[in-house]
PDB file of N, CA and C in Angstrom:
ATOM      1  N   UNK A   1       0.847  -1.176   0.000  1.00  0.00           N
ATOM      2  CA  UNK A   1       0.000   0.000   0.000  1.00  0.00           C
ATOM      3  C   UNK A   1       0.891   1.237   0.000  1.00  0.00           C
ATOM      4  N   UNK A   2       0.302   2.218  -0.801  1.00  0.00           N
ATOM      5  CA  UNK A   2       1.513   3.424  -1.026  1.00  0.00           C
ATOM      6  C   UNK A   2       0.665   4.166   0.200  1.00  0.00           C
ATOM      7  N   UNK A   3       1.541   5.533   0.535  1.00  0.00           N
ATOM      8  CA  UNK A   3       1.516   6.447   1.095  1.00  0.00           C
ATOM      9  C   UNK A   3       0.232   6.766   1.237  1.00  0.00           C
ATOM     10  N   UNK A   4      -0.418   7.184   0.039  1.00  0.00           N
ATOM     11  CA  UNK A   4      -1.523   7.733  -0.501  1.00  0.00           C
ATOM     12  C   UNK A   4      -2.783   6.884  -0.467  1.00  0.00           C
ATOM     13  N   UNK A   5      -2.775   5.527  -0.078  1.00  0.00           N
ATOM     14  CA  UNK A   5      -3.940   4.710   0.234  1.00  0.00           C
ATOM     15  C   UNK A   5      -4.010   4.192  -1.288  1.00  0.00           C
ATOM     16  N   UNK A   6      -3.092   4.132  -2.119  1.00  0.00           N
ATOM     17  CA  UNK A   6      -3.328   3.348  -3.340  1.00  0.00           C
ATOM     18  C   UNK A   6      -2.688   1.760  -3.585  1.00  0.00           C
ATOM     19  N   UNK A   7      -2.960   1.249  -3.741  1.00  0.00           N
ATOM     20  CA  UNK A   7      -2.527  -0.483  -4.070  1.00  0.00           C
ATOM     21  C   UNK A   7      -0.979  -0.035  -4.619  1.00  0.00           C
ATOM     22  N   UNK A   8       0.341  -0.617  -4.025  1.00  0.00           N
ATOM     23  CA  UNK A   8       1.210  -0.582  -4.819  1.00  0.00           C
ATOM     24  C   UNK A   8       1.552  -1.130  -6.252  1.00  0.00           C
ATOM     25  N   UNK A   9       2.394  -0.709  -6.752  1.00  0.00           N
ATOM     26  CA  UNK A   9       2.382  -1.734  -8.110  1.00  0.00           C
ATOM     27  C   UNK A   9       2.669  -3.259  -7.612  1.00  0.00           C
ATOM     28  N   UNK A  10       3.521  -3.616  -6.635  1.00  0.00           N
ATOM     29  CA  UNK A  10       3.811  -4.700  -6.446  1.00  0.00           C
ATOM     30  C   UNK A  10       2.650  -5.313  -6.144  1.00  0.00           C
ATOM     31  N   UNK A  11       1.389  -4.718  -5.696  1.00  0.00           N
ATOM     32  CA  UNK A  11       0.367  -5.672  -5.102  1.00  0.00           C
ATOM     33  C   UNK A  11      -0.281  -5.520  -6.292  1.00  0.00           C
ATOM     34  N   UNK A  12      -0.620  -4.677  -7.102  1.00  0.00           N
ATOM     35  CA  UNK A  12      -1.052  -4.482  -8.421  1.00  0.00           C
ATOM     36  C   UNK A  12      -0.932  -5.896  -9.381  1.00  0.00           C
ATOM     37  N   UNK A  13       0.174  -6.043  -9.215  1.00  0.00           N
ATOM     38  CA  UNK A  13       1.570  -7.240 -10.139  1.00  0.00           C
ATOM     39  C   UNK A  13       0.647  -8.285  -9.528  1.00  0.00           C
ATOM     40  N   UNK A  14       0.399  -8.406  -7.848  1.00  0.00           N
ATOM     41  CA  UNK A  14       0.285 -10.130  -7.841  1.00  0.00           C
ATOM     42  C   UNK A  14      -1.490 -10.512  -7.899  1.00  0.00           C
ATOM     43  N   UNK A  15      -1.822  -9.835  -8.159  1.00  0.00           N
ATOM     44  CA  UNK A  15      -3.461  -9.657  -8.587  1.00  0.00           C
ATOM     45  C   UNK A  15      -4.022  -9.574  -9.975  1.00  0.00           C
ATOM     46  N   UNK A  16      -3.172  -9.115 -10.615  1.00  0.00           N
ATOM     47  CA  UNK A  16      -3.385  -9.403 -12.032  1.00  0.00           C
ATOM     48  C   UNK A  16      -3.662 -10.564 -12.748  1.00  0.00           C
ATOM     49  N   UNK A  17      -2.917 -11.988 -12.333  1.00  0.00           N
ATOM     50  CA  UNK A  17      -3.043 -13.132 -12.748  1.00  0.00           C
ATOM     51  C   UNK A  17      -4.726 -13.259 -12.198  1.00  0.00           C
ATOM     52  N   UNK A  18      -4.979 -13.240 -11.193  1.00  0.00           N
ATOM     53  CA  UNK A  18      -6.571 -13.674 -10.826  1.00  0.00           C
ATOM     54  C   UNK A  18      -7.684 -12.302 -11.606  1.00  0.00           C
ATOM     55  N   UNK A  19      -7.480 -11.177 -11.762  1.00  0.00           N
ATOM     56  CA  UNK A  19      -8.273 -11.265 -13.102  1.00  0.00           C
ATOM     57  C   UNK A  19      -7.911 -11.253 -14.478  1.00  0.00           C
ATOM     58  N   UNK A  20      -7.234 -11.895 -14.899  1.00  0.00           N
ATOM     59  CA  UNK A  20      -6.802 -12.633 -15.999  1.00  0.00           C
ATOM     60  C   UNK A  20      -7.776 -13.921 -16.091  1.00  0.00           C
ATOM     61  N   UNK A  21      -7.544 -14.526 -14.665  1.00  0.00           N
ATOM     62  CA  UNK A  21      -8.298 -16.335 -15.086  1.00  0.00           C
ATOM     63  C   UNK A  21      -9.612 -15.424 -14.742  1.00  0.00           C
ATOM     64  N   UNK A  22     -10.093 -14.833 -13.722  1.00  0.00           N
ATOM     65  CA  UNK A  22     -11.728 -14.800 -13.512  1.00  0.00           C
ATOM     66  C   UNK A  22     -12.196 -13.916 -15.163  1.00  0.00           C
ATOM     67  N   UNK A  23     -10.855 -13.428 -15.960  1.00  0.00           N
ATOM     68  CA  UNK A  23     -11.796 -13.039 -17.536  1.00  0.00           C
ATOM     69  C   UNK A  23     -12.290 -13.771 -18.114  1.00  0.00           C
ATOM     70  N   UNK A  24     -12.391 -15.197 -18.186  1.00  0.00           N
ATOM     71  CA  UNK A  24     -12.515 -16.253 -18.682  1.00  0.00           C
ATOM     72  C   UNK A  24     -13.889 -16.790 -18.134  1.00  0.00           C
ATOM     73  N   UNK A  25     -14.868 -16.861 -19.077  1.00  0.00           N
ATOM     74  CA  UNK A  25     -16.636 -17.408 -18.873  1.00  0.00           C
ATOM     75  C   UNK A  25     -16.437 -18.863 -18.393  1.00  0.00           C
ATOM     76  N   UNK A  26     -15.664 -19.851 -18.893  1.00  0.00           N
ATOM     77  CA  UNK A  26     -15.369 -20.791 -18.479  1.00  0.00           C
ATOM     78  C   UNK A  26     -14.527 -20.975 -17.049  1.00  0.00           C
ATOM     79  N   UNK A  27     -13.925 -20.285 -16.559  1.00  0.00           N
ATOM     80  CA  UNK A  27     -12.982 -20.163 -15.836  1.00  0.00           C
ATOM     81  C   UNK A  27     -14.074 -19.507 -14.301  1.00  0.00           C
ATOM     82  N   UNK A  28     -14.509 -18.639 -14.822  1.00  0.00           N
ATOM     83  CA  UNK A  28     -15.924 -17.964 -13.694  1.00  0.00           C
ATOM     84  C   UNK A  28     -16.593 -18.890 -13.762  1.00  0.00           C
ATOM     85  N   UNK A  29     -16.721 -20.001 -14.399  1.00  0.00           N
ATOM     86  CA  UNK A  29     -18.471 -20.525 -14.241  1.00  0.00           C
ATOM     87  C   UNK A  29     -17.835 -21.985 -13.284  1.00  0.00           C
ATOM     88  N   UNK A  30     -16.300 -22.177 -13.572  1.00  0.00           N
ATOM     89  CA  UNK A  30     -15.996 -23.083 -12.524  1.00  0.00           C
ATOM     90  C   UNK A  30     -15.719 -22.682 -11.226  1.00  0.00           C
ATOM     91  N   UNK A  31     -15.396 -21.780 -11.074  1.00  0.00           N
ATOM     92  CA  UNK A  31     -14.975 -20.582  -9.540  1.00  0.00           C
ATOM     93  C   UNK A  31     -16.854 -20.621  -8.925  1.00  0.00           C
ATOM     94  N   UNK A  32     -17.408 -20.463  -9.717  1.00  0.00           N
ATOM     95  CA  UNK A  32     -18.898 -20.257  -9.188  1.00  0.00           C
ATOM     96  C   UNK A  32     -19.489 -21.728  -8.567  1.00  0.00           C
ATOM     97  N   UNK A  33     -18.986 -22.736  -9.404  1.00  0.00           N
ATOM     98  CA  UNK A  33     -19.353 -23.829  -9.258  1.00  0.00           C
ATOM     99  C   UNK A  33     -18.888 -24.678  -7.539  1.00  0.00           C
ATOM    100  N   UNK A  34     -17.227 -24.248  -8.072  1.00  0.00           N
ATOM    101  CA  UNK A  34     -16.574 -24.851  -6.407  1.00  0.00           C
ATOM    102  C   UNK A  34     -17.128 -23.518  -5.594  1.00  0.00           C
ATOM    103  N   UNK A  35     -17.448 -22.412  -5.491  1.00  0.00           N
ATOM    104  CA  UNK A  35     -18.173 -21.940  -4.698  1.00  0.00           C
ATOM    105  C   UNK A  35     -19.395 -22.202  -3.870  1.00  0.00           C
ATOM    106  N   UNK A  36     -20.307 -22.599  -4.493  1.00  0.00           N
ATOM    107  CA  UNK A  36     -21.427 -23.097  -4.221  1.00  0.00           C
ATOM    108  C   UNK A  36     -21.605 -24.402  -4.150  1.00  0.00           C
ATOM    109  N   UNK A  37     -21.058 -25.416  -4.453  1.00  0.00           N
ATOM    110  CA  UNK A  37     -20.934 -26.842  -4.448  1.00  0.00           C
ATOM    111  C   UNK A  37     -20.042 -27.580  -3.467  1.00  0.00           C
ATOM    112  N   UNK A  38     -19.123 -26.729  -3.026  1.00  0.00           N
ATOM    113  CA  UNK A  38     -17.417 -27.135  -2.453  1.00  0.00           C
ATOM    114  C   UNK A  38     -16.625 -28.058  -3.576  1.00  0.00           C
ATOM    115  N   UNK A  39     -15.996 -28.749  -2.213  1.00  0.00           N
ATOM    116  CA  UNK A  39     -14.804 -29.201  -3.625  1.00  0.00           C
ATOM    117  C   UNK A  39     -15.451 -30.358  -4.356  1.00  0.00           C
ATOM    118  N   UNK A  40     -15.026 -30.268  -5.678  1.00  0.00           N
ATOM    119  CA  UNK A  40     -15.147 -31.098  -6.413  1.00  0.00           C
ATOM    120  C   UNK A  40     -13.982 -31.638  -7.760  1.00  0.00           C
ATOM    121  N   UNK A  41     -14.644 -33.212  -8.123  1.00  0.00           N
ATOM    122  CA  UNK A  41     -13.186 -33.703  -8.988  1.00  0.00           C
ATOM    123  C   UNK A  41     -12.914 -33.037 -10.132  1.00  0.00           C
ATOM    124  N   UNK A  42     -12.359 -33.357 -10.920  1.00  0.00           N
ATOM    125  CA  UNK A  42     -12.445 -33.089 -12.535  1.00  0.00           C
ATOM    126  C   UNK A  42     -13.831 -33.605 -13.253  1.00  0.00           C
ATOM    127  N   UNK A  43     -13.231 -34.851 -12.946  1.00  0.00           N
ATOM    128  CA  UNK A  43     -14.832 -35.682 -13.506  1.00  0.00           C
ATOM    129  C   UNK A  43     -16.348 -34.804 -13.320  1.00  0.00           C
ATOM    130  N   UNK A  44     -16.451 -34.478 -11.912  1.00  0.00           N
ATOM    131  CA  UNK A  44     -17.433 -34.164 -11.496  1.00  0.00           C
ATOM    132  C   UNK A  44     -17.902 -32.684 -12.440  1.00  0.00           C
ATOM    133  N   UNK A  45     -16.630 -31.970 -12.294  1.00  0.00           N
ATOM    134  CA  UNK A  45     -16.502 -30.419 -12.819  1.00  0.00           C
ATOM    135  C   UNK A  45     -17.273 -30.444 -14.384  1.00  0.00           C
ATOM    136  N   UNK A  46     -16.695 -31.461 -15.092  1.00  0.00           N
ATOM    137  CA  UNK A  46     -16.858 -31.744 -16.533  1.00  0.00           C
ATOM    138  C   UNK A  46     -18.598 -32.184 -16.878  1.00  0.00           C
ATOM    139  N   UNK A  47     -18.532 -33.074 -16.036  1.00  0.00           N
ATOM    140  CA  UNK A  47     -20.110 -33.334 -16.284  1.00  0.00           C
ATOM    141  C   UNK A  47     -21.240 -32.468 -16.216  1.00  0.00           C
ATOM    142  N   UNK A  48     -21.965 -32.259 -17.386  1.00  0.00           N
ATOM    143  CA  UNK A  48     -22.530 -31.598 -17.641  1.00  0.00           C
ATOM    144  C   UNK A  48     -22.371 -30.625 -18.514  1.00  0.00           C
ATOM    145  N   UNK A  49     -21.141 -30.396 -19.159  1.00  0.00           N
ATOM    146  CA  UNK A  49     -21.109 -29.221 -20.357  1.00  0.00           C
ATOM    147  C   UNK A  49     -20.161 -30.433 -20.965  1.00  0.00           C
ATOM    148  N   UNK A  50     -19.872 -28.974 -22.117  1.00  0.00           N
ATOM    149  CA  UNK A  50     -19.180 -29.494 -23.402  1.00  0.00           C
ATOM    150  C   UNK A  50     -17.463 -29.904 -23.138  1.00  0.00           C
ATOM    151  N   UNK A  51     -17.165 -29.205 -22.001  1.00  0.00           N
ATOM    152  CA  UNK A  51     -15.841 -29.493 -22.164  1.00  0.00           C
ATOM    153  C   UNK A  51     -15.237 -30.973 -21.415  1.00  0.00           C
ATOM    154  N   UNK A  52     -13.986 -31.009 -21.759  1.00  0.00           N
ATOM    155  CA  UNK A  52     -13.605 -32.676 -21.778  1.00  0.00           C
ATOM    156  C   UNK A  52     -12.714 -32.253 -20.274  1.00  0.00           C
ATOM    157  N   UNK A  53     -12.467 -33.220 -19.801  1.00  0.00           N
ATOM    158  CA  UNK A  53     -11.893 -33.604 -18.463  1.00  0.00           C
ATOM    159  C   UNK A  53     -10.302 -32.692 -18.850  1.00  0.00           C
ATOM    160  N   UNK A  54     -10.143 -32.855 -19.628  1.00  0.00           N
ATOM    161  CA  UNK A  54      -8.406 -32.254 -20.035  1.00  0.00           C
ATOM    162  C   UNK A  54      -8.585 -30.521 -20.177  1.00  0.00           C
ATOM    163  N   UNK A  55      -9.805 -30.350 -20.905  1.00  0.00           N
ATOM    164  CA  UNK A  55     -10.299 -28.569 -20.747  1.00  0.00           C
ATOM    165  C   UNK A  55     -10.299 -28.229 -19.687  1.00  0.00           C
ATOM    166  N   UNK A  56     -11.371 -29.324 -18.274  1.00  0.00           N
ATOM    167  CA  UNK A  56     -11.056 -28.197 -17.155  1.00  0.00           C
ATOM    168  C   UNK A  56      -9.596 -28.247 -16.251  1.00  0.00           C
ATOM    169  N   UNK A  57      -8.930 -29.693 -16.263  1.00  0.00           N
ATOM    170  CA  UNK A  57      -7.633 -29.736 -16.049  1.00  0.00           C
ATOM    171  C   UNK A  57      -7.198 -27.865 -16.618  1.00  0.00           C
ATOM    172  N   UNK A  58      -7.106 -27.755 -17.802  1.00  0.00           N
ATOM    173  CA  UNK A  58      -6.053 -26.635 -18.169  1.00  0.00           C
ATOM    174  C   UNK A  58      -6.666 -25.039 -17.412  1.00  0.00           C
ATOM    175  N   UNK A  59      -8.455 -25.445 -17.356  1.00  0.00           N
ATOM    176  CA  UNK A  59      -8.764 -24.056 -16.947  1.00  0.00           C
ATOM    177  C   UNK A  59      -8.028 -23.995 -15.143  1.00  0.00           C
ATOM    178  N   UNK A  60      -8.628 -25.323 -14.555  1.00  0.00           N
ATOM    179  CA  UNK A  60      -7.913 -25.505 -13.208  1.00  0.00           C
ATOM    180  C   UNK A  60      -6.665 -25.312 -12.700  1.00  0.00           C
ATOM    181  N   UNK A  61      -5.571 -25.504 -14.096  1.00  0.00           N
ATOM    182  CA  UNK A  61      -4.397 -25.341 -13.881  1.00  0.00           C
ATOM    183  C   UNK A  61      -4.243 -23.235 -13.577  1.00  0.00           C
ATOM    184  N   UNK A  62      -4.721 -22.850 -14.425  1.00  0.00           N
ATOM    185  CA  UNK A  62      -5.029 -21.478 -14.474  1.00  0.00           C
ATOM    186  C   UNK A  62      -5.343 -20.868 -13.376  1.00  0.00           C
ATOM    187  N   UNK A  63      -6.091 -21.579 -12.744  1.00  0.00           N
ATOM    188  CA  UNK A  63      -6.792 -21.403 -11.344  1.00  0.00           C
ATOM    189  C   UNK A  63      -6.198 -21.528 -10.635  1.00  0.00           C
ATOM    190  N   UNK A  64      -5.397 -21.994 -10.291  1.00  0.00           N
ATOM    191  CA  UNK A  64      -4.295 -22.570  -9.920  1.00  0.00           C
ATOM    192  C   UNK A  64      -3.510 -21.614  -9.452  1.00  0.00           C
ATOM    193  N   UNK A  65      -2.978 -21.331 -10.571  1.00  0.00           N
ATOM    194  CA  UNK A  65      -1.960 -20.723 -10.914  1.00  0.00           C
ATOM    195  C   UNK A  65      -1.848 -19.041 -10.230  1.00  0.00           C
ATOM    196  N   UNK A  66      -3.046 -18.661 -10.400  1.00  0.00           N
ATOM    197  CA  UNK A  66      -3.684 -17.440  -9.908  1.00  0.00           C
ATOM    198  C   UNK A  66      -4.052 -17.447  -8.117  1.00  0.00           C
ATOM    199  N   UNK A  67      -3.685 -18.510  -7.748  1.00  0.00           N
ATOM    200  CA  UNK A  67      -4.081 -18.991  -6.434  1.00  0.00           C
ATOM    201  C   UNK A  67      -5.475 -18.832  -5.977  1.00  0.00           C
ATOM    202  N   UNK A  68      -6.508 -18.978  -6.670  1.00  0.00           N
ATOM    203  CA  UNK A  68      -8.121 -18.975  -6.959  1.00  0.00           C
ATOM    204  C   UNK A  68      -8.078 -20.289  -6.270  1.00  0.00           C
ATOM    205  N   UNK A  69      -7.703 -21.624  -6.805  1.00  0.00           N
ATOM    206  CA  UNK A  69      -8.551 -22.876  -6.353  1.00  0.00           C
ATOM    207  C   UNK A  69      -6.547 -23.751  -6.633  1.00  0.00           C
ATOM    208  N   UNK A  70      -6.816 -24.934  -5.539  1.00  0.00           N
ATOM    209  CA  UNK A  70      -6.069 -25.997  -5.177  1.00  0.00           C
ATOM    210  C   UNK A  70      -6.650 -26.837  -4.988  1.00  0.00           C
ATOM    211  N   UNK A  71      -5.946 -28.155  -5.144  1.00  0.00           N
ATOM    212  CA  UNK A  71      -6.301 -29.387  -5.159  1.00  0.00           C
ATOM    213  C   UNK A  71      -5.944 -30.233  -4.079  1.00  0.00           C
ATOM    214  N   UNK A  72      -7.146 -31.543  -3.164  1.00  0.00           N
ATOM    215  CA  UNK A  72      -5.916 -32.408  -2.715  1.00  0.00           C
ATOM    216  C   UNK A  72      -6.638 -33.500  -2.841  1.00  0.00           C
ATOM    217  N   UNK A  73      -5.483 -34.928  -3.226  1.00  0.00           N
ATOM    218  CA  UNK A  73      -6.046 -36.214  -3.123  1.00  0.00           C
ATOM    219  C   UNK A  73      -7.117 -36.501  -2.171  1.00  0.00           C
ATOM    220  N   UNK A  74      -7.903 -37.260  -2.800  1.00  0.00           N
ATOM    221  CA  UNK A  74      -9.024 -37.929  -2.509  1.00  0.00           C
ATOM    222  C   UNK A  74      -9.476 -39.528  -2.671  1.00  0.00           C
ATOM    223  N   UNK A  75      -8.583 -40.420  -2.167  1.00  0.00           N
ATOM    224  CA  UNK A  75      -8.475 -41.496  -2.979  1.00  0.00           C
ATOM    225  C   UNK A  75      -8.368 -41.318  -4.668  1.00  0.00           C
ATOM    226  N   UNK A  76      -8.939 -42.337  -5.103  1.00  0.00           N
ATOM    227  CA  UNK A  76      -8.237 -41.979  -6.591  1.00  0.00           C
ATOM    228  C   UNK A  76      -8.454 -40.301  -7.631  1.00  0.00           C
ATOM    229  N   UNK A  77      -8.749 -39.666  -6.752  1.00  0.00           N
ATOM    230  CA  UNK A  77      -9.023 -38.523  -7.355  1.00  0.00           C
ATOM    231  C   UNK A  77      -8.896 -37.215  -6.805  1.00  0.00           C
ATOM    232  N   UNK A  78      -8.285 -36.598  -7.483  1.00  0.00           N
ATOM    233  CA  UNK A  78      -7.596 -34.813  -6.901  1.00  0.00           C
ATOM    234  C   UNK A  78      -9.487 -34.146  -6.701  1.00  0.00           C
ATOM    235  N   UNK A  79      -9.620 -33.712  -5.730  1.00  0.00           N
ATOM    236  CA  UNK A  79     -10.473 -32.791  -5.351  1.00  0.00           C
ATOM    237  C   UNK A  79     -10.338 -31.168  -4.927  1.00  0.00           C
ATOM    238  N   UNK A  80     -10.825 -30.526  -6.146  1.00  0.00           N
ATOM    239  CA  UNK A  80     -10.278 -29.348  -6.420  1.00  0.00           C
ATOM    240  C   UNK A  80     -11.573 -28.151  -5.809  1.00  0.00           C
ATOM    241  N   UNK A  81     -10.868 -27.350  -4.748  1.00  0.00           N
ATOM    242  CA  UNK A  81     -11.500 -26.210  -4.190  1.00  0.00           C
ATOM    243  C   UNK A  81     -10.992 -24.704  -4.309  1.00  0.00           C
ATOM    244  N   UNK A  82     -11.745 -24.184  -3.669  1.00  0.00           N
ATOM    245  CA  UNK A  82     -11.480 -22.443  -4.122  1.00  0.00           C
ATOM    246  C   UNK A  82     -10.699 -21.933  -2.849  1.00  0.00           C
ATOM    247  N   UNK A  83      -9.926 -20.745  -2.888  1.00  0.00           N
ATOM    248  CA  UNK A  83      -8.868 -20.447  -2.118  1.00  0.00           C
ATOM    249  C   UNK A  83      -9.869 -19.372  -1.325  1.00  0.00           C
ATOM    250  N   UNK A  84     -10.197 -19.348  -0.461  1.00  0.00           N
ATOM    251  CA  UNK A  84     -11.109 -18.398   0.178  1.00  0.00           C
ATOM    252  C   UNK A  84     -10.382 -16.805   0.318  1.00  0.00           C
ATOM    253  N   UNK A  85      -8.931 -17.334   0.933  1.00  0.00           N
ATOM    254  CA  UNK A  85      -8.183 -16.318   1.295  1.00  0.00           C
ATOM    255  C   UNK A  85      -7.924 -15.688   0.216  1.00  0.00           C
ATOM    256  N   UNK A  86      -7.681 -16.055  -1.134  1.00  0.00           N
ATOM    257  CA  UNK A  86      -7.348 -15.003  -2.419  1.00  0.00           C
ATOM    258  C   UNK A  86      -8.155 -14.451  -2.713  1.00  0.00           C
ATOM    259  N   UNK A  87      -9.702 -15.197  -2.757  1.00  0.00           N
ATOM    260  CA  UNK A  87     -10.336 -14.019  -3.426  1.00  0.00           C
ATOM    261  C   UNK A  87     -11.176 -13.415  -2.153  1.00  0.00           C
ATOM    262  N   UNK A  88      -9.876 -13.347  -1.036  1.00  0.00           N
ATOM    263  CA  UNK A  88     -10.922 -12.235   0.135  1.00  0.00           C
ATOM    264  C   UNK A  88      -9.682 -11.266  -0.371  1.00  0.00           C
ATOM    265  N   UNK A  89      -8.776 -11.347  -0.286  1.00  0.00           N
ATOM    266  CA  UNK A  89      -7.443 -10.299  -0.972  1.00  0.00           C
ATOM    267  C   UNK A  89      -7.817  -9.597  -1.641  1.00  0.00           C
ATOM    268  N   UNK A  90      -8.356 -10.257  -3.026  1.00  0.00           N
ATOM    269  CA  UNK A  90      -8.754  -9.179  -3.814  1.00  0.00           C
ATOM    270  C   UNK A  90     -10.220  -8.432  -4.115  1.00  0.00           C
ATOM    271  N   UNK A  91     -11.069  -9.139  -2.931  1.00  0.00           N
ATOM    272  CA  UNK A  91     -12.246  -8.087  -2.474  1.00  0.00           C
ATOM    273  C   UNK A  91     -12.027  -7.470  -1.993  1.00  0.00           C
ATOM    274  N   UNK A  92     -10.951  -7.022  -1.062  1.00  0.00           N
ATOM    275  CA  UNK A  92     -10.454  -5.703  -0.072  1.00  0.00           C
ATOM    276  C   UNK A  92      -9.511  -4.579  -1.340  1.00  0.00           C
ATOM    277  N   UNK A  93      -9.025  -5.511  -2.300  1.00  0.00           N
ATOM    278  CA  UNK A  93      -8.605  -4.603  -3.262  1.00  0.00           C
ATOM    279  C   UNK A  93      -9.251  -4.417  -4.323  1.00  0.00           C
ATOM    280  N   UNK A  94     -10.676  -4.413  -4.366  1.00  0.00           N
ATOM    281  CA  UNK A  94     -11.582  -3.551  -5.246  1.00  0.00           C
ATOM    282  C   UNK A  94     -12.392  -2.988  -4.291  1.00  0.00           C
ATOM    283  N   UNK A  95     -12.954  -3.644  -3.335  1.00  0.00           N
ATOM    284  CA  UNK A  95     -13.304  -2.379  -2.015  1.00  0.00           C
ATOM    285  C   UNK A  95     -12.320  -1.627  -2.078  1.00  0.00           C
ATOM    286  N   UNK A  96     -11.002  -1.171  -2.089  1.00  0.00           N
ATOM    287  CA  UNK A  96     -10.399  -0.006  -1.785  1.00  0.00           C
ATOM    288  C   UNK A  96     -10.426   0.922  -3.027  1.00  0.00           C
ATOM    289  N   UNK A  97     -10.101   0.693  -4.336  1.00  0.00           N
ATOM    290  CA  UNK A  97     -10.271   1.276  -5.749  1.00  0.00           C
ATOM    291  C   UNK A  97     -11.691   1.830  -5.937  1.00  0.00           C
ATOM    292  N   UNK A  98     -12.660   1.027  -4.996  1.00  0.00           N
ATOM    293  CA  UNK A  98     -13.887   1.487  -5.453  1.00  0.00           C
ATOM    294  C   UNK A  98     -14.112   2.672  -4.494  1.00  0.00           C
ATOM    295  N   UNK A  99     -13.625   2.853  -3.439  1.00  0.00           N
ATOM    296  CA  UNK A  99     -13.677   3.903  -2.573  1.00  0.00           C
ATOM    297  C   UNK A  99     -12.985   5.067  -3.327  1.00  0.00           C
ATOM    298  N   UNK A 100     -12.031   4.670  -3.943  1.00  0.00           N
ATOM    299  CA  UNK A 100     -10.821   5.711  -4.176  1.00  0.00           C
ATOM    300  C   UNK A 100     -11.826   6.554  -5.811  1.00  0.00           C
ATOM    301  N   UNK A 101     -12.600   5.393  -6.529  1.00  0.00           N
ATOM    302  CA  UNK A 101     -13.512   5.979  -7.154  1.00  0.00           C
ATOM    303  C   UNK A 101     -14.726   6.816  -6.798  1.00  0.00           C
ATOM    304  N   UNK A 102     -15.238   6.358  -5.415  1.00  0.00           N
ATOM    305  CA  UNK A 102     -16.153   7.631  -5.000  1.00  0.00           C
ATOM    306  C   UNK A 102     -15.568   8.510  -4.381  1.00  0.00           C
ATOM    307  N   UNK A 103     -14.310   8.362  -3.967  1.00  0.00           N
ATOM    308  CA  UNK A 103     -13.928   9.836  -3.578  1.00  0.00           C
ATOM    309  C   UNK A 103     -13.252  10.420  -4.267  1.00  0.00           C
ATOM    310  N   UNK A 104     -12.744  10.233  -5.669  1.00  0.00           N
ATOM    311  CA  UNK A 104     -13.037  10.982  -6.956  1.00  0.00           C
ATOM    312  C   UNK A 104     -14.222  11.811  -7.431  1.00  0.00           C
ATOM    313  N   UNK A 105     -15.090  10.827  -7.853  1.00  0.00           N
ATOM    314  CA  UNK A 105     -16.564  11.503  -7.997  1.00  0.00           C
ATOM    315  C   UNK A 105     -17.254  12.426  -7.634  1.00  0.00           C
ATOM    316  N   UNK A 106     -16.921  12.242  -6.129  1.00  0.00           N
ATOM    317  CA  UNK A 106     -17.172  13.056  -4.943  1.00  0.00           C
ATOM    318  C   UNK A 106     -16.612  14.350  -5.162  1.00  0.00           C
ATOM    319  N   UNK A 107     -15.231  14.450  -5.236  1.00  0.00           N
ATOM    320  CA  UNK A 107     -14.728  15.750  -6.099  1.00  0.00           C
ATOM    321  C   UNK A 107     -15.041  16.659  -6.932  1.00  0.00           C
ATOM    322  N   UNK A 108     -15.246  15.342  -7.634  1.00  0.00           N
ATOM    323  CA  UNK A 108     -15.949  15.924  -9.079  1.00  0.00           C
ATOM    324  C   UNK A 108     -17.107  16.949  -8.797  1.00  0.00           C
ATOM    325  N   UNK A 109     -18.014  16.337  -8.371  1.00  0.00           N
ATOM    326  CA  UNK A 109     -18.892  16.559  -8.197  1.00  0.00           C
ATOM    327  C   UNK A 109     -18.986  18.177  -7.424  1.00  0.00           C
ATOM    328  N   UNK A 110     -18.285  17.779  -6.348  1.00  0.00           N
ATOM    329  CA  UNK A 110     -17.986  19.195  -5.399  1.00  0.00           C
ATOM    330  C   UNK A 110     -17.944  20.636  -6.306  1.00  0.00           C
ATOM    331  N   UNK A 111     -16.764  20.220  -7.855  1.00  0.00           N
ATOM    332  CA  UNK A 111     -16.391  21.120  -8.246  1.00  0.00           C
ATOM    333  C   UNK A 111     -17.296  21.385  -8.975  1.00  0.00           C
ATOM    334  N   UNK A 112     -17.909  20.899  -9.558  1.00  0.00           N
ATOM    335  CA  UNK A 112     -18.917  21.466 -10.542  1.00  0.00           C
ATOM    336  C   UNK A 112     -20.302  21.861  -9.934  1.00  0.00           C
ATOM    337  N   UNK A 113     -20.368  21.846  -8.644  1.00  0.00           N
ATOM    338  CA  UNK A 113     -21.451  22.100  -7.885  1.00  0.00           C
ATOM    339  C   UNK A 113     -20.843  23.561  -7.902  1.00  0.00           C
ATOM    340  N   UNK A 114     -19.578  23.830  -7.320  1.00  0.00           N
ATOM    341  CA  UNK A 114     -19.073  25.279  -6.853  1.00  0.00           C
ATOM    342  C   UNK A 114     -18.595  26.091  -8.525  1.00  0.00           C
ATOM    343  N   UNK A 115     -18.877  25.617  -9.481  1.00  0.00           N
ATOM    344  CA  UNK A 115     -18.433  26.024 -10.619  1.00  0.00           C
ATOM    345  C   UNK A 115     -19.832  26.502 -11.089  1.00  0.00           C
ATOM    346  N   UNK A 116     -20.740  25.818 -10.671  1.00  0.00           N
ATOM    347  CA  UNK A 116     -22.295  26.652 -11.352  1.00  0.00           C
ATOM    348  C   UNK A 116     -22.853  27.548 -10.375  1.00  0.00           C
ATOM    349  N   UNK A 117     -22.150  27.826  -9.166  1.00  0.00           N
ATOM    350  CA  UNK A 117     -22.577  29.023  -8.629  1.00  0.00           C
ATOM    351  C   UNK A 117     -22.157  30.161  -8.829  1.00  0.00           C
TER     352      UNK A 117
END
């Protein structure tokens, strides 16, 4: 966090990868899924749409990757869940941008209130 109450670039940098994967319709609709469902396999993930067990492997890997969702054995099968703690990270860092946008606005606003008098 800078001086000024703005996200540093460095925290900027490690947040970027998670909306990168949540840009992805496929990628959100599995984040939504282990949300509301808990963890679940590949197999499980796949059933029901078009994509093949190896599609959500790669979207999962993504997920992954972004620290969104991890996996752990389950007898014969990886059971893959959502990282609670990342995407509470980066709800406190669009709660803060979104503040930093109304108290822009807010400005705005001020001035053009005192500009038409």
């Amino acid at each position: 966090m800078s001086p000024q109450g703005r996200p540093s670039p460095a925290t900027l940098a490690s947040v970027a990868p998670v909306f990168t994967a949540l840009g992805d319709e496929t990628r959100l609709h599995l984040v939504s899924r282990l949300c509301h469902e808990g963890p679940l396999s590949i197999t499980r993930l796949a059933e029901g749409t078009a994509l093949t067990r190896q599609a959500v492997t790669k979207h999962l890997r993504v997920l992954g990757d972004a620290g969104l969702a991890s996996s752990r054995r389950h007898g014969r099968e990886q059971q893959w869940h959502i990282e609670a703690r990342r995407l509470a990270e980066v709800r406190r860092l669009l709660a803060q941008v979104s503040a930093q946008w109304d108290d822009a606005l807010g400005r705005l606003a001020a001035f053009v209130e005192r500009d038409r008098r």
